[in-house]
C-alpha atoms as a PDB file:
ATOM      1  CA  UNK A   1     130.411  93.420 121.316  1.00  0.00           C
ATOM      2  CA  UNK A   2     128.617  90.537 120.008  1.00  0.00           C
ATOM      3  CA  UNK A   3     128.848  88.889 116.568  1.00  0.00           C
ATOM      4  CA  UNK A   4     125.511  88.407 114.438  1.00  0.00           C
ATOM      5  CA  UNK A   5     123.714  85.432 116.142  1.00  0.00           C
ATOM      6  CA  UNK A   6     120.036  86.133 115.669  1.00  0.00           C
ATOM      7  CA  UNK A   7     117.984  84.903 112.469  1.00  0.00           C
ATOM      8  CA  UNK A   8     115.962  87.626 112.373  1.00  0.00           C
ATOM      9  CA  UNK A   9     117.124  91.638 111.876  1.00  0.00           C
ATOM     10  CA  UNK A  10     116.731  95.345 111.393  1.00  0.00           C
ATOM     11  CA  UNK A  11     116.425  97.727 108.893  1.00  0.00           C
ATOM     12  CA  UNK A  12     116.658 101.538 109.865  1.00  0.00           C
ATOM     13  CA  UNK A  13     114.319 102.589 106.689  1.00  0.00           C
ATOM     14  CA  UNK A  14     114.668 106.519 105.753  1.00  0.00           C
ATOM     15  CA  UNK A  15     111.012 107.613 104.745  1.00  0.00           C
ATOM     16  CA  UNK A  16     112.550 110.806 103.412  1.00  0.00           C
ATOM     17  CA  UNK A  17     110.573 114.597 104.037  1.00  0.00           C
ATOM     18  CA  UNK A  18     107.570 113.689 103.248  1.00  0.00           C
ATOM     19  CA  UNK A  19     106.230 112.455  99.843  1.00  0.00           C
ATOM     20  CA  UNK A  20     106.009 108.625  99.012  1.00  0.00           C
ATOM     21  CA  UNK A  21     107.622 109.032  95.446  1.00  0.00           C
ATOM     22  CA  UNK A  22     110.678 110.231  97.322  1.00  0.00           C
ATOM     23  CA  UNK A  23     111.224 106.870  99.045  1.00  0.00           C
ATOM     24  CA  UNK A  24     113.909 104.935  97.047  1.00  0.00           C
ATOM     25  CA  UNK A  25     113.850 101.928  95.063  1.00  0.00           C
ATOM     26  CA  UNK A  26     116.128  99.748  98.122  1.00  0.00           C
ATOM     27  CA  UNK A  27     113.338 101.526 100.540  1.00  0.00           C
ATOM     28  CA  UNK A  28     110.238  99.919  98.721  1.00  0.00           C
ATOM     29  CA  UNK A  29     111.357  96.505  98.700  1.00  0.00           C
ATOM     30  CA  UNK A  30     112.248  96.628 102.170  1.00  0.00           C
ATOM     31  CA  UNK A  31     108.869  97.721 103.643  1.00  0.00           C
ATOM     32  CA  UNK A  32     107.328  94.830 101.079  1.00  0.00           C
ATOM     33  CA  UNK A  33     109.685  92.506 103.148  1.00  0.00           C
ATOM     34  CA  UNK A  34     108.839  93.779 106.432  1.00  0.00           C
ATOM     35  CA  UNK A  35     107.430  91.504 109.135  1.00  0.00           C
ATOM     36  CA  UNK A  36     107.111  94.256 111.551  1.00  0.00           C
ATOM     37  CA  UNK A  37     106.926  97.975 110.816  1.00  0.00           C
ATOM     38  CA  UNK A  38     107.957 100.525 113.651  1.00  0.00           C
ATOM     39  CA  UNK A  39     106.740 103.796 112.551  1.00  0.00           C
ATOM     40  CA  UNK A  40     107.448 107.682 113.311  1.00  0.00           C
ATOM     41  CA  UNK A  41     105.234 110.240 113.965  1.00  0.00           C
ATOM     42  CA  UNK A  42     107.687 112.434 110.828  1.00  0.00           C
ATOM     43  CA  UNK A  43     107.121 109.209 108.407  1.00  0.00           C
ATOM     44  CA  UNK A  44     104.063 109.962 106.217  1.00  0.00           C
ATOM     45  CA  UNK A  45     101.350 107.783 107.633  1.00  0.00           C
ATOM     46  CA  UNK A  46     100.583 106.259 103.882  1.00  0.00           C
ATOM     47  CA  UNK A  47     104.105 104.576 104.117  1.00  0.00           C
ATOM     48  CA  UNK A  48     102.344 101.369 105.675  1.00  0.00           C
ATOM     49  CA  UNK A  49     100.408 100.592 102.548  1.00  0.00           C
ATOM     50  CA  UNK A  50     103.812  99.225 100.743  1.00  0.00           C
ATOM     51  CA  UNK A  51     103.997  96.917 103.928  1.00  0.00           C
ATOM     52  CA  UNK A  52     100.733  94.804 103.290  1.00  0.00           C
ATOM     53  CA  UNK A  53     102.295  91.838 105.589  1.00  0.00           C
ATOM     54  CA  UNK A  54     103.731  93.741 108.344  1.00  0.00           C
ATOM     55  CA  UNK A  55     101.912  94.024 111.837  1.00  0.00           C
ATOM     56  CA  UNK A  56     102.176  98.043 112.232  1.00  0.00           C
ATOM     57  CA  UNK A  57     103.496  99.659 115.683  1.00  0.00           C
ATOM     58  CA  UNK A  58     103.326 103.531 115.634  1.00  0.00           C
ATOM     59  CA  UNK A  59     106.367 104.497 118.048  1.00  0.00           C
ATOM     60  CA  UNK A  60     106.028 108.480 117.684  1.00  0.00           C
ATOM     61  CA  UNK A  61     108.908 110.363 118.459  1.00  0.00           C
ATOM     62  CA  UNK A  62     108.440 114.380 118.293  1.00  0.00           C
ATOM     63  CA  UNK A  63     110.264 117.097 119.694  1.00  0.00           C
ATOM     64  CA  UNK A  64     107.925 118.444 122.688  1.00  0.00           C
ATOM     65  CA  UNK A  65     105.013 116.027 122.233  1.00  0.00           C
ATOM     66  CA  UNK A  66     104.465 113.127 123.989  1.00  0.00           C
ATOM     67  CA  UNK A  67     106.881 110.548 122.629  1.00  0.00           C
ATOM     68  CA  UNK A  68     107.606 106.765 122.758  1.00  0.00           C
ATOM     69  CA  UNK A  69     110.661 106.101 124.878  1.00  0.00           C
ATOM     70  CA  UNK A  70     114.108 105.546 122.816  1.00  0.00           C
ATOM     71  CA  UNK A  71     114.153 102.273 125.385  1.00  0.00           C
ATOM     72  CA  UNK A  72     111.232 100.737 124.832  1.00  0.00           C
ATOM     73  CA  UNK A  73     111.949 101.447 120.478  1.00  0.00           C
ATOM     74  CA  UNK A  74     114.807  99.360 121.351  1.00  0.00           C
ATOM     75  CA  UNK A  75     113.611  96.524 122.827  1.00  0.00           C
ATOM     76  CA  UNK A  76     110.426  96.424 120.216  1.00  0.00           C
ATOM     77  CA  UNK A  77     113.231  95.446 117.946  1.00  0.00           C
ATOM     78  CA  UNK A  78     115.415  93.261 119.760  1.00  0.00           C
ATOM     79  CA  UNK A  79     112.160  91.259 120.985  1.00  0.00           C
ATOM     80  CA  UNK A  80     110.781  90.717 117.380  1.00  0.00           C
ATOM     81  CA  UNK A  81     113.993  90.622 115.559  1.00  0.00           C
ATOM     82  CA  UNK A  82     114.784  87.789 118.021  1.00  0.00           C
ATOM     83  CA  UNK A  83     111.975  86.162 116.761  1.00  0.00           C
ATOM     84  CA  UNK A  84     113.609  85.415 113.291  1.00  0.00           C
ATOM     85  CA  UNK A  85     111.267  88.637 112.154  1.00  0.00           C
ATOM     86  CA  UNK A  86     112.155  91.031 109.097  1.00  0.00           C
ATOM     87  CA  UNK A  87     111.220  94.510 111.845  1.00  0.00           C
ATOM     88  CA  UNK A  88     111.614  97.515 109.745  1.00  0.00           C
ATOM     89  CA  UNK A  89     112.504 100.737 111.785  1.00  0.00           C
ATOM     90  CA  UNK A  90     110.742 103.607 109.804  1.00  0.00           C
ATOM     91  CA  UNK A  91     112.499 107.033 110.028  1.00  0.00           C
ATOM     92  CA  UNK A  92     111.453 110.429 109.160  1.00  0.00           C
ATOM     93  CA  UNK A  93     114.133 112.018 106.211  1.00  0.00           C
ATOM     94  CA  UNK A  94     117.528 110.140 106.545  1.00  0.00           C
ATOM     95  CA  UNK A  95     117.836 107.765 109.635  1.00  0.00           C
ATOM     96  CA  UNK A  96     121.599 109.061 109.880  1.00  0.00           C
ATOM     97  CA  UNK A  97     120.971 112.407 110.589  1.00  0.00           C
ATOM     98  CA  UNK A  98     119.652 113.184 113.790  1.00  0.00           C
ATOM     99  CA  UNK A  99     117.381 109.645 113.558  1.00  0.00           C
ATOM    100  CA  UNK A 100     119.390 108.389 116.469  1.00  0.00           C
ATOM    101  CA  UNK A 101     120.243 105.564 114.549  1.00  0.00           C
ATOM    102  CA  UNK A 102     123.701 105.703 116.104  1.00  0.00           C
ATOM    103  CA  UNK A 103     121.937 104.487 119.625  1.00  0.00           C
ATOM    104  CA  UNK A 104     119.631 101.703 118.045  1.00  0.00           C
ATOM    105  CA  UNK A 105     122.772 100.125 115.743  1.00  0.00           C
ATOM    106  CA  UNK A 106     124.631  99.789 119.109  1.00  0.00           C
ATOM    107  CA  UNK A 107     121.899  98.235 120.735  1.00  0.00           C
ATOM    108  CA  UNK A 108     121.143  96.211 118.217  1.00  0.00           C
ATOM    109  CA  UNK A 109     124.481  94.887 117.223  1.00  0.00           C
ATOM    110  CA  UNK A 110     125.488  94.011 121.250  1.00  0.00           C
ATOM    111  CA  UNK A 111     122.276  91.809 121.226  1.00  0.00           C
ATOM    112  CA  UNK A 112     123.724  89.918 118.062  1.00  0.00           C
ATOM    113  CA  UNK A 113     121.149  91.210 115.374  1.00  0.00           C
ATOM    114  CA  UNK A 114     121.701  92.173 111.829  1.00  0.00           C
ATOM    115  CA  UNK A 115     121.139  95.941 110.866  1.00  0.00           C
ATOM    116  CA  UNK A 116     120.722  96.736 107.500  1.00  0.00           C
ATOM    117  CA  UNK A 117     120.546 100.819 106.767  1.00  0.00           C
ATOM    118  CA  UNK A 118     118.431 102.251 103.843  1.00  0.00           C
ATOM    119  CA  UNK A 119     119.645 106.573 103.231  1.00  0.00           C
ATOM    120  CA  UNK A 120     116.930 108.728 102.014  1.00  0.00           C
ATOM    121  CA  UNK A 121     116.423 112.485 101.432  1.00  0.00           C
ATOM    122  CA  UNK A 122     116.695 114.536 104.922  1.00  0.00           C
ATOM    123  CA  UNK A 123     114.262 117.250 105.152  1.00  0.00           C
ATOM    124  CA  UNK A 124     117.488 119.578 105.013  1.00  0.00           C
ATOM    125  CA  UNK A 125     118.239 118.835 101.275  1.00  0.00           C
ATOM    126  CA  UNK A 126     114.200 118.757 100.437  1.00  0.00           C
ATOM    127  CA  UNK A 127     113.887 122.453 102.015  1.00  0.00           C
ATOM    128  CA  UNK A 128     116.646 123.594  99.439  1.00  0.00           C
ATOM    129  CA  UNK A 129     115.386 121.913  96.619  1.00  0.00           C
ATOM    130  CA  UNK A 130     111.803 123.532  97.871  1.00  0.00           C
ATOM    131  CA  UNK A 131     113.201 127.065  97.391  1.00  0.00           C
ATOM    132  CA  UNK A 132     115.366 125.865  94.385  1.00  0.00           C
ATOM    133  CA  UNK A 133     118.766 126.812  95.678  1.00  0.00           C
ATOM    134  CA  UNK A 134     121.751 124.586  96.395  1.00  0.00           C
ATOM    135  CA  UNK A 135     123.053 124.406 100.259  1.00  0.00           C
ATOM    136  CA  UNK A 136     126.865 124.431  98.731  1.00  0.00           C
ATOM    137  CA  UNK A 137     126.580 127.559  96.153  1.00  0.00           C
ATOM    138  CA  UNK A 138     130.483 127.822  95.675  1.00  0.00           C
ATOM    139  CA  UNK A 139     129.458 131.623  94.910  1.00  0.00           C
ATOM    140  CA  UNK A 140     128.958 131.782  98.476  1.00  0.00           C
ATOM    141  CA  UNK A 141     130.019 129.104 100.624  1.00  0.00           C
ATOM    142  CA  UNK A 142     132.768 126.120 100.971  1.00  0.00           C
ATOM    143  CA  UNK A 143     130.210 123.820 102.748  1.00  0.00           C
ATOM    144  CA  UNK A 144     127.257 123.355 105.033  1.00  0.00           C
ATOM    145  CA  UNK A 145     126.586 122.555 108.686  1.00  0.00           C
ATOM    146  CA  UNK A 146     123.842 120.483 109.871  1.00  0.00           C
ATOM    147  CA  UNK A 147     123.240 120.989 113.238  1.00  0.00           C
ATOM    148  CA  UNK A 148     120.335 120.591 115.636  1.00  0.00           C
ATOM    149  CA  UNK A 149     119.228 122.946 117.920  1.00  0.00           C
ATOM    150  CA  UNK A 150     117.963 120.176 120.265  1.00  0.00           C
ATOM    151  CA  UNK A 151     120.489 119.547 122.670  1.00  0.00           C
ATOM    152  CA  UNK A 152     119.978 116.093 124.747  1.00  0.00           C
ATOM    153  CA  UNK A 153     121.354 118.445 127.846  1.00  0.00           C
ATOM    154  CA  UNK A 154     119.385 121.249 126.475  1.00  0.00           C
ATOM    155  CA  UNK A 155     122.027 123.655 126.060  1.00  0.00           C
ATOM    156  CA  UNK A 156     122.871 125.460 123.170  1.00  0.00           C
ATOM    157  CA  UNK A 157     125.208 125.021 120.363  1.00  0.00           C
ATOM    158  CA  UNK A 158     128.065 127.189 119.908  1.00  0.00           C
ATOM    159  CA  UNK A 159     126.160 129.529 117.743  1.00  0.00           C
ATOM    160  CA  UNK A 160     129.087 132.365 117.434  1.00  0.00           C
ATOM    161  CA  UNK A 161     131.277 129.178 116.193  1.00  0.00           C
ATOM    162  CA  UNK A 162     129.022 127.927 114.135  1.00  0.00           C
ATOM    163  CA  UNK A 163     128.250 131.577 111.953  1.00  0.00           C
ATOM    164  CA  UNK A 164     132.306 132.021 111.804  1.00  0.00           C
ATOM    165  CA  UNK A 165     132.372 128.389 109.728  1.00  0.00           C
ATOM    166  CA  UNK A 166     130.676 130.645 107.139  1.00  0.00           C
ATOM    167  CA  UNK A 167     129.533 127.484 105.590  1.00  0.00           C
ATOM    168  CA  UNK A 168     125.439 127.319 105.329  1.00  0.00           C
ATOM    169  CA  UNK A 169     123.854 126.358 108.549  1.00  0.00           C
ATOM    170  CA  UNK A 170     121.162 123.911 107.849  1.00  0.00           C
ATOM    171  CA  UNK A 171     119.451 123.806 111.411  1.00  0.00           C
ATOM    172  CA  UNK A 172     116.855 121.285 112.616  1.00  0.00           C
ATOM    173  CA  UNK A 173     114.593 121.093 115.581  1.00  0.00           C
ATOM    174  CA  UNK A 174     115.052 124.981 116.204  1.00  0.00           C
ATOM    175  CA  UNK A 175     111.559 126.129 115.980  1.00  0.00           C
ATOM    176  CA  UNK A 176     110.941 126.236 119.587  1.00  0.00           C
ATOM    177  CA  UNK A 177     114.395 128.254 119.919  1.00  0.00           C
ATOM    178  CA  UNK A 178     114.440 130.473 116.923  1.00  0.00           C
ATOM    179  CA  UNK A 179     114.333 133.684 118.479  1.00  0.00           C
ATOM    180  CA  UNK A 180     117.560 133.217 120.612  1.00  0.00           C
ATOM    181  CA  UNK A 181     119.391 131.389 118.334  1.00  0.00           C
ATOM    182  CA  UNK A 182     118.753 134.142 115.884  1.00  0.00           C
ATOM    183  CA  UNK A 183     119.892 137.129 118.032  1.00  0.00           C
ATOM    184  CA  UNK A 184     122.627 134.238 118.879  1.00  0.00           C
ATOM    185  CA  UNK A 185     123.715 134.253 115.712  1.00  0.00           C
ATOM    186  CA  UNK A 186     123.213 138.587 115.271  1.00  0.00           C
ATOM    187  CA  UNK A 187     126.340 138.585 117.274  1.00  0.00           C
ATOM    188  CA  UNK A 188     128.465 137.233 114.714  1.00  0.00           C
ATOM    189  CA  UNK A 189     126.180 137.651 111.083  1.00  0.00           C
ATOM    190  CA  UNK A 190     125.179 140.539 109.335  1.00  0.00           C
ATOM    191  CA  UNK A 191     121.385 141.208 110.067  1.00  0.00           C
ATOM    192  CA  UNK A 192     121.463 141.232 106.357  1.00  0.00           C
ATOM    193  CA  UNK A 193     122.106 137.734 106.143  1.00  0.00           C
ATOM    194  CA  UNK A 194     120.199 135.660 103.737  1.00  0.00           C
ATOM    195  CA  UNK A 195     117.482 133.089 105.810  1.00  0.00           C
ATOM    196  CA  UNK A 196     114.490 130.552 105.092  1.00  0.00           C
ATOM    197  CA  UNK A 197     112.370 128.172 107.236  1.00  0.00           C
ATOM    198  CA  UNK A 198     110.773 125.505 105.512  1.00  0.00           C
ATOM    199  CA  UNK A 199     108.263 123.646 107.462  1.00  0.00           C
ATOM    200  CA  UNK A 200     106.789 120.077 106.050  1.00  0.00           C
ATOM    201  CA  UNK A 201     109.225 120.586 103.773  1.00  0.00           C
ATOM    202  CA  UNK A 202     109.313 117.733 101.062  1.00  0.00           C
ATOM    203  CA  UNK A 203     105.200 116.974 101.233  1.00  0.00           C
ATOM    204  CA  UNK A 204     102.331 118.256  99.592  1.00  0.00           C
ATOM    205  CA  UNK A 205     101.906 120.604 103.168  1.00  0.00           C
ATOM    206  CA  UNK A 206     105.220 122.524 102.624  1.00  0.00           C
ATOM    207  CA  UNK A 207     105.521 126.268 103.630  1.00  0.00           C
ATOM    208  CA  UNK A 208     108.049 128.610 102.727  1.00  0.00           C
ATOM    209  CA  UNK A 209     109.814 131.842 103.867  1.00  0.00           C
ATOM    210  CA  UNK A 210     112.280 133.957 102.318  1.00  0.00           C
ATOM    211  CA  UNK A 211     113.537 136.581 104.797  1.00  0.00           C
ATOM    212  CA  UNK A 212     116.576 138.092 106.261  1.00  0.00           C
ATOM    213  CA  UNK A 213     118.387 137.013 109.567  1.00  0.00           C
ATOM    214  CA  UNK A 214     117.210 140.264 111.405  1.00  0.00           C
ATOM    215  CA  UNK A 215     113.569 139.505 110.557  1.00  0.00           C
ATOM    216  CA  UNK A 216     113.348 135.842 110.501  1.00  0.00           C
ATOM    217  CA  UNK A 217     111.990 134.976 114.028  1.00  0.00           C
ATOM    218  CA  UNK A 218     109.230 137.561 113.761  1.00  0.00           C
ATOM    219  CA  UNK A 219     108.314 137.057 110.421  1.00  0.00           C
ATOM    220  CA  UNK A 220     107.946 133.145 110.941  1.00  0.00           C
ATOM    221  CA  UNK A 221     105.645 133.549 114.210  1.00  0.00           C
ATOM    222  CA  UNK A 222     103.825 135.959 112.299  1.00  0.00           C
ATOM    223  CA  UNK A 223     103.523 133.534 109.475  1.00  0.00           C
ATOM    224  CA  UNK A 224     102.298 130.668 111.971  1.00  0.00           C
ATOM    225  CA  UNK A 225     105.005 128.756 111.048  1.00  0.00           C
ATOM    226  CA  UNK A 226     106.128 125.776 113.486  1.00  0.00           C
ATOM    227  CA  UNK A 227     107.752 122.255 113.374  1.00  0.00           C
ATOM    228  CA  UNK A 228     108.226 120.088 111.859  1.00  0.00           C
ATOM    229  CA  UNK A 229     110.571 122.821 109.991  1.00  0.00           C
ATOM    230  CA  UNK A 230     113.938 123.376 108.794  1.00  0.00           C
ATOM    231  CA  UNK A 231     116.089 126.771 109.586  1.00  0.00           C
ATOM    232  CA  UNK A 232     118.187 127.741 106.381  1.00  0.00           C
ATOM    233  CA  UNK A 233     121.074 130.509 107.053  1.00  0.00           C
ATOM    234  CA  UNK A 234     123.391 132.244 104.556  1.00  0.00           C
ATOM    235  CA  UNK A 235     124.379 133.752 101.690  1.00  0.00           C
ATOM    236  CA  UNK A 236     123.447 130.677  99.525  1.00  0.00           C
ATOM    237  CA  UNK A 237     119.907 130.980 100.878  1.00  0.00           C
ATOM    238  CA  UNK A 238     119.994 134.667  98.977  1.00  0.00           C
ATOM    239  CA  UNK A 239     119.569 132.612  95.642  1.00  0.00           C
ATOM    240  CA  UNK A 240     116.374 131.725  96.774  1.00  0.00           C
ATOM    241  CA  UNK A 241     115.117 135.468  96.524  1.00  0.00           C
ATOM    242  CA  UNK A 242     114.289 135.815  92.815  1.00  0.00           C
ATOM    243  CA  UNK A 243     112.838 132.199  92.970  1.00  0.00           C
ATOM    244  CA  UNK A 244     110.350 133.068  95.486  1.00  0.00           C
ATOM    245  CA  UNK A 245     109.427 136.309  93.960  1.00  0.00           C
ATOM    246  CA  UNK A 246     108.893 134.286  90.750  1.00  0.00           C
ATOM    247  CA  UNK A 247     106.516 131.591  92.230  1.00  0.00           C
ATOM    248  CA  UNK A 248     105.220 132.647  95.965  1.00  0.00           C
ATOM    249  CA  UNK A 249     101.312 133.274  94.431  1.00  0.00           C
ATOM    250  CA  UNK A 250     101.216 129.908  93.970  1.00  0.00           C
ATOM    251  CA  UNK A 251     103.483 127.694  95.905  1.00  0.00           C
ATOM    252  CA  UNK A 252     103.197 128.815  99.625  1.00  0.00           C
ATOM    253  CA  UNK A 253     106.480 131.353  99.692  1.00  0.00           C
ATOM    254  CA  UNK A 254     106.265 134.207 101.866  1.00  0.00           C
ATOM    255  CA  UNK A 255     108.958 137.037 101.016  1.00  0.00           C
ATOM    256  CA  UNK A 256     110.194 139.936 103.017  1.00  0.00           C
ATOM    257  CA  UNK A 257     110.387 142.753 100.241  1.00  0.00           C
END
């Protein structure tokens, strides 16, 4: 591996869900610093009005659209970073988790260039706080999983492993899959088990549904509901029940009764 030799560097900036007043205070100064700006299709568009110096490159990345190659991402910011240029790398929720931030540090650290890494909220922890529930309820769970149902071989996960954690199962990119990875899941969980998807979760777009495993695929394609969305499963999702009786005339819930 190579040490640090270029001037210039990288910052893998997390945009968070949705919402610019959920971008933090480390995340603001860095986009006013910014000599180039690499943006996401997830990133809300607006972000590029805190970068009022920074040449803007829109490098969309979205599961089954058309899509910038991870590649050609990577040598955007090797070539400008090289140039003694501030390029910030701007990431939909948290760049950690499932940002493939693991592949651009690598590539960026053998070519000798500074990364600096700025967390933010991941749609995952928005969702919750969307139906007003906590993902670690000790009531009903020791943990939670996050887990993405976009394999790079396309496979599946180990669903049946997966429900047996009985930790809540926080699952991205599963939209496209939610019917079998529910009746995946049927195999192991109660059909009474609590569920939610929240889709543009974090922004002023955000849907919610409350629902049970046994009902959730239906319910959500009958809903209309689609990526970009997050797939909430277990008993802690249950606390969400009263909530979204209490407020779904007004804030977007749907509820099974």
């Amino acid at each position: 591996m190579s040490n640090v030799n270029v001037k210039g560097k990288v910052t893998l900036l997390s945009a968070g869900p949705g919402d610019l007043d959920l971008l933090t205070l480390r995340a603001s100064k860095a986009l006013a610093a910014a000599d180039i700006l690499l943006v996401d299709d997830l990133a809300n568009a607006d972000i590029v009005t805190l970068a009022p110096n920074a040449r803007v490159i829109r490098v969309g990345k979205r599961g089954g659209c058309k899509s910038t190659p991870q590649a050609f991402i990577q040598r955007l910011m090797q070539r400008y970073a090289k140039k003694g240029l501030h390029v910030v790398r701007v990431k939909g929720g948290d760049a950690l988790l499932f940002g493939r931030a693991g592949e651009e540090i690598s590539a960026l650290r053998e070519a000798g260039i500074s990364v600096d890494i700025v967390n933010g909220v991941s749609s995952g922890f928005a969702a919750a706080a969307g139906l007003g529930i906590s993902l670690t309820h000790r009531d009903h769970c020791q943990g939670v999983t996050f887990v993405t149902a976009h394999m790079q071989d396309h496979s599946q996960p180990d669903w049946a492993a997966l429900a047996a954690t009985g930790t809540t199962l926080a699952i991205y990119m599963g939209m496209n899959r939610i019917a079998s990875l529910t009746a995946s899941l049927l195999e192991t969980l109660s059909a009474n088990t609590p569920a939610a998807v929240v889709q543009n979760a974090g922004s002023q777009q955000e849907r919610r549904l409350v629902t049970t495993l046994d009902r959730l695929a239906q319910e959500a394609t009958e809903a209309g509901l689609g990526s970009p969305a997050v797939i909430l499963i277990g008993g802690a999702i249950g606390e969400a029940v009263e909530f979204a009786k209490r407020v779904h005339a007004t804030e977007g819930f749907a509820h099974a009764a």
